[in-house]
C-alpha atoms as a PDB file:
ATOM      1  CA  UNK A   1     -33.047 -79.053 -21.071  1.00  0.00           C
ATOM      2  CA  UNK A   2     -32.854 -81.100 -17.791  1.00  0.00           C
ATOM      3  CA  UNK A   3     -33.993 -79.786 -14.640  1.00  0.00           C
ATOM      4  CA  UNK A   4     -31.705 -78.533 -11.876  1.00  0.00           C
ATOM      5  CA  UNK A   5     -31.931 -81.848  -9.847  1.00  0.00           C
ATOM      6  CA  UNK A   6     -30.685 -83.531 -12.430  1.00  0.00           C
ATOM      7  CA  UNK A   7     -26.584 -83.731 -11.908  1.00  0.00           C
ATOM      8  CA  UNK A   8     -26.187 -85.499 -15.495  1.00  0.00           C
ATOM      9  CA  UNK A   9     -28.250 -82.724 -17.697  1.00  0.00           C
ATOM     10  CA  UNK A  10     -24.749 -79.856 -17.311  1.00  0.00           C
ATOM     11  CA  UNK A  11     -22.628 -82.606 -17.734  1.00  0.00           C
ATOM     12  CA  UNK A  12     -24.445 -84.204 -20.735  1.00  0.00           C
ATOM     13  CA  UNK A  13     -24.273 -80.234 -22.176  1.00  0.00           C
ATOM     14  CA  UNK A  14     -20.512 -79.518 -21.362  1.00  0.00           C
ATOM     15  CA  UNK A  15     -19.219 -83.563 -23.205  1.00  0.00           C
ATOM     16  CA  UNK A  16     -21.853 -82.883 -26.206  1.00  0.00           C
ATOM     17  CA  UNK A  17     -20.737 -79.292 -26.876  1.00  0.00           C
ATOM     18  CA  UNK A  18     -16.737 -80.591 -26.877  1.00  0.00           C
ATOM     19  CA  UNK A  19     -17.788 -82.994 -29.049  1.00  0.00           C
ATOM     20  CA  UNK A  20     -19.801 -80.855 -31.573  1.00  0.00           C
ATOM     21  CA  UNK A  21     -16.609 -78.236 -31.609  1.00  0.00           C
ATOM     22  CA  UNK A  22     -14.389 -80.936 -31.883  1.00  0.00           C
ATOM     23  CA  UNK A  23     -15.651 -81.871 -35.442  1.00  0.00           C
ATOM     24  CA  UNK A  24     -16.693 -78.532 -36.529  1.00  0.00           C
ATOM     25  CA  UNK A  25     -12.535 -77.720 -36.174  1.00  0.00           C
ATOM     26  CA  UNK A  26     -11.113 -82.038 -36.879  1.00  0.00           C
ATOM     27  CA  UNK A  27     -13.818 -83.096 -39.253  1.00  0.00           C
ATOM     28  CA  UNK A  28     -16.026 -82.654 -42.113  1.00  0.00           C
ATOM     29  CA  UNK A  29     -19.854 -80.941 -42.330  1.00  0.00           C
ATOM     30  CA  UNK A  30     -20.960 -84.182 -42.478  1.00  0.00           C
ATOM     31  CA  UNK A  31     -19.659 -84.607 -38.813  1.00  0.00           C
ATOM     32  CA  UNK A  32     -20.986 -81.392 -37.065  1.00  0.00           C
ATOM     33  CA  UNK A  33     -24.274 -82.791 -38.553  1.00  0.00           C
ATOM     34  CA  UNK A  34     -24.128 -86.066 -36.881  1.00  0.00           C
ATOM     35  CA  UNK A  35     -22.955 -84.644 -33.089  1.00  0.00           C
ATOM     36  CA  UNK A  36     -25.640 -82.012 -33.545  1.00  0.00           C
ATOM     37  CA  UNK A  37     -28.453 -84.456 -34.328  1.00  0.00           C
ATOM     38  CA  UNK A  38     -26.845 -87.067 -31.588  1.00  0.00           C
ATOM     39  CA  UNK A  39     -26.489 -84.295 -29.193  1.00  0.00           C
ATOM     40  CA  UNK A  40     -30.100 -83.536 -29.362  1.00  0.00           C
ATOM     41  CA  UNK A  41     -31.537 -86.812 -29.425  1.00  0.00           C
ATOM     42  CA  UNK A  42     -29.655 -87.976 -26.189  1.00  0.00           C
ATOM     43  CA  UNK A  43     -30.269 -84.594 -24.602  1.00  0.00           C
ATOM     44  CA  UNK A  44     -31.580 -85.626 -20.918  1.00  0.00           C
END
């Protein structure tokens, strides 16, 4: 994860994990895969 000087690592967490429940509830398994796999490449 980012360090604690680094104001855009929480807010990268708090949009990625809205967008992983998000599909997990509005889309298929196919979906959750994507965010998950997007969410941890982009992770700062």
């Amino acid at each position: 994860m980012s360090s604690a000087g680094d104001p855009g690592g929480p807010c990268w967490a708090h949009m990625s994990l809205r967008l992983v429940d998000w599909s997990i509830r509005e889309l298929g398994p196919e979906a959750v895969t994507t965010w998950l796999e997007v969410a941890e490449e982009l992770m700062p």
